[in-house]
C-alpha atoms as a PDB file:
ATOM      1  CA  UNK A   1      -7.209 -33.405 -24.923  1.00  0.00           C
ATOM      2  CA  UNK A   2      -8.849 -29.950 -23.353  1.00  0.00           C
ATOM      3  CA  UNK A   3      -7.571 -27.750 -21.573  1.00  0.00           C
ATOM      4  CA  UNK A   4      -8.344 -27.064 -18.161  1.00  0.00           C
ATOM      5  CA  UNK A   5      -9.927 -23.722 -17.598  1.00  0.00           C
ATOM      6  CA  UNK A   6      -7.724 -21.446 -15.471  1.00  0.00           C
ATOM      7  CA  UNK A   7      -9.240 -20.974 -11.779  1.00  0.00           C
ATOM      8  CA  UNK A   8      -8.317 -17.311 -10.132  1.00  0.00           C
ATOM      9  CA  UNK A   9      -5.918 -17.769  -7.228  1.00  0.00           C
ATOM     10  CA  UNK A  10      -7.894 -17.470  -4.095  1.00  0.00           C
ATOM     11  CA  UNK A  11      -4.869 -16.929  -1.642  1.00  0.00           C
ATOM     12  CA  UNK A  12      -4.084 -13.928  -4.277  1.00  0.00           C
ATOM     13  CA  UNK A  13      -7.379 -12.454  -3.644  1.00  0.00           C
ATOM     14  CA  UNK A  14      -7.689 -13.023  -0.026  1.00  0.00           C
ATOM     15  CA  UNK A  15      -4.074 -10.842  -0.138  1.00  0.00           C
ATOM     16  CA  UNK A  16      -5.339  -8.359  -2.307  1.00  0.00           C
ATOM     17  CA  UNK A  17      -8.564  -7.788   0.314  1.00  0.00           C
ATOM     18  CA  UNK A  18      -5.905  -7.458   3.336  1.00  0.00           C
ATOM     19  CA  UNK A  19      -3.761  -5.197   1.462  1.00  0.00           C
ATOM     20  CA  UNK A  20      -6.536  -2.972   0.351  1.00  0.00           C
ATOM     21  CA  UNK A  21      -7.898  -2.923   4.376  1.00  0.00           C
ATOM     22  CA  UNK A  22      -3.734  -1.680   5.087  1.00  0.00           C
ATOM     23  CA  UNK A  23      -3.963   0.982   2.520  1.00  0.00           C
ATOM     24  CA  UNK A  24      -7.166   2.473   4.124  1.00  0.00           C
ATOM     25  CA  UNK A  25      -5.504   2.179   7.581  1.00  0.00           C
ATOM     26  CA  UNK A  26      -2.775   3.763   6.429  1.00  0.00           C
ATOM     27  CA  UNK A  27      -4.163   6.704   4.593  1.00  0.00           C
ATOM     28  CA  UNK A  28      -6.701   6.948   7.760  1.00  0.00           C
ATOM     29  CA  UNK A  29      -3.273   7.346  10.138  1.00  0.00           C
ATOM     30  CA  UNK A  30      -1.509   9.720   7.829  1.00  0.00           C
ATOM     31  CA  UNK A  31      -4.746  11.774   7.435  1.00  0.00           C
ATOM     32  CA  UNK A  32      -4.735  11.725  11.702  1.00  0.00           C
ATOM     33  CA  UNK A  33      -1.531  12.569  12.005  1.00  0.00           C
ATOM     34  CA  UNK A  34      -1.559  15.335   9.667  1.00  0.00           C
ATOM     35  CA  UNK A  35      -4.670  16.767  11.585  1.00  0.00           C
ATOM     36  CA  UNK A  36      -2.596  16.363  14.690  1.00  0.00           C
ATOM     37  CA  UNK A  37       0.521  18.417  12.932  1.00  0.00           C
ATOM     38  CA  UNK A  38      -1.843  21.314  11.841  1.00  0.00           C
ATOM     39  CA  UNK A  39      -3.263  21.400  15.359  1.00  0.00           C
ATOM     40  CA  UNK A  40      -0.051  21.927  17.370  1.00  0.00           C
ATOM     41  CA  UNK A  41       1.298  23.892  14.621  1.00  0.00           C
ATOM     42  CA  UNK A  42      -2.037  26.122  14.728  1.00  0.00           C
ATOM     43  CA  UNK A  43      -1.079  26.447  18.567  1.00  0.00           C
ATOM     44  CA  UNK A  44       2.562  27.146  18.385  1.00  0.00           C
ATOM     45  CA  UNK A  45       4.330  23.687  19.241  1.00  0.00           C
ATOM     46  CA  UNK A  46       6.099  21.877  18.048  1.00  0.00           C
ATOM     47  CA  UNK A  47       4.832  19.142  15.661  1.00  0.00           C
ATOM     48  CA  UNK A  48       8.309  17.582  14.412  1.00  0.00           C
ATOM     49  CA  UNK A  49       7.632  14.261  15.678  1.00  0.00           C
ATOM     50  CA  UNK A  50       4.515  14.108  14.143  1.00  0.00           C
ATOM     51  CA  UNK A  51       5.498  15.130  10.753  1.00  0.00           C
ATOM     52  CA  UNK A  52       8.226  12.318  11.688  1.00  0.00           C
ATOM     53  CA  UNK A  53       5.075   9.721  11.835  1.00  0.00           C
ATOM     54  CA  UNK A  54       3.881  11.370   9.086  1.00  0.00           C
ATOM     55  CA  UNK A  55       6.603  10.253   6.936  1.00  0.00           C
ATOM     56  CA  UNK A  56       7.146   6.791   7.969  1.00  0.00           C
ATOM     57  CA  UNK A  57       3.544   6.539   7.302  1.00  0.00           C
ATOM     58  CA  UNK A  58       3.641   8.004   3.921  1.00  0.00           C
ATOM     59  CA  UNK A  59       6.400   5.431   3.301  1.00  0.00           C
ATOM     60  CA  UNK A  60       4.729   2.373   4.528  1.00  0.00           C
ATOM     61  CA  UNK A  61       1.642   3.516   1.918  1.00  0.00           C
ATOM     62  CA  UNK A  62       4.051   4.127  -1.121  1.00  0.00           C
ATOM     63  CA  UNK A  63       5.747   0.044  -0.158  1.00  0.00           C
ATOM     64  CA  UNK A  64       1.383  -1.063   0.396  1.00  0.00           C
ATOM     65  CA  UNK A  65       0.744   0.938  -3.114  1.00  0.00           C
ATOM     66  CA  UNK A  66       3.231  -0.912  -4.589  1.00  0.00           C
ATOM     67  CA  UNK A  67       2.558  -4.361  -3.291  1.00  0.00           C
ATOM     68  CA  UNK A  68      -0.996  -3.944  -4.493  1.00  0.00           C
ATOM     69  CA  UNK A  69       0.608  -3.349  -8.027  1.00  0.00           C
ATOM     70  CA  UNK A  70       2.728  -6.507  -8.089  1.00  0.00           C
ATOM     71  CA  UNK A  71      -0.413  -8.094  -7.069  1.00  0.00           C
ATOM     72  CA  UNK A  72      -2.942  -6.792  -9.334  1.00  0.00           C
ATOM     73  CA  UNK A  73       0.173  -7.808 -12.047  1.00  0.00           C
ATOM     74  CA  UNK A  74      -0.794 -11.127 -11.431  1.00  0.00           C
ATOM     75  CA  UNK A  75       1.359 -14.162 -12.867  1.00  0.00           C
ATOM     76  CA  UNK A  76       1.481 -12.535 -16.237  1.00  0.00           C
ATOM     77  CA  UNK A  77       4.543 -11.300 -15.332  1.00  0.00           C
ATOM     78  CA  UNK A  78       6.323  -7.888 -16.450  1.00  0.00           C
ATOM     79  CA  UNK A  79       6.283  -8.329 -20.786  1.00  0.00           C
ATOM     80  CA  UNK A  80       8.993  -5.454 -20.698  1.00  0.00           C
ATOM     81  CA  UNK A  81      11.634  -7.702 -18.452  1.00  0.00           C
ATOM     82  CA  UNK A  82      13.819  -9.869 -19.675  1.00  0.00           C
ATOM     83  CA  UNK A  83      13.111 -13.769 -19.221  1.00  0.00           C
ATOM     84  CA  UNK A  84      15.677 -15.127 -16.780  1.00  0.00           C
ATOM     85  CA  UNK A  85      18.202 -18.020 -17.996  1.00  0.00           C
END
């Protein structure tokens, strides 16, 4: 009997497109907020809660980064992981 040809998973793809659109958003943000920080730094004040947002945005891109990777993975799987059972 053949075997059926393997479709690509659309919901997977449709993920992938919204994820990509985060990443952008989120490297737009930190690239505004570190515009902002330069700017009150450049006039003397103080720009600690922006470097603040600055972090928690750099950390919600590393976690979006990283999703993307687990996506673009695929259900191949990690080869260098042990099977579980």
């Amino acid at each position: 009997m053949p075997q059926p040809s393997v479709l690509p998973s659309q919901p997977r793809l449709r993920s992938l497109a919204r994820l990509e659109a985060e990443i952008v958003k989120a490297e737009t943000d930190r690239a505004r907020w570190a515009a902002q920080a330069a700017h009150l730094e450049a006039h003397r004040r103080d720009a600690r809660a922006v470097r603040g947002l600055i972090g928690i945005t750099e950390a919600r891109l590393a976690k979006l980064v990283r999703s993307r990777a687990v996506l673009l993975e695929g259900d191949a799987g990690r080869d260098d992981e042990p099977e579980a059972g």
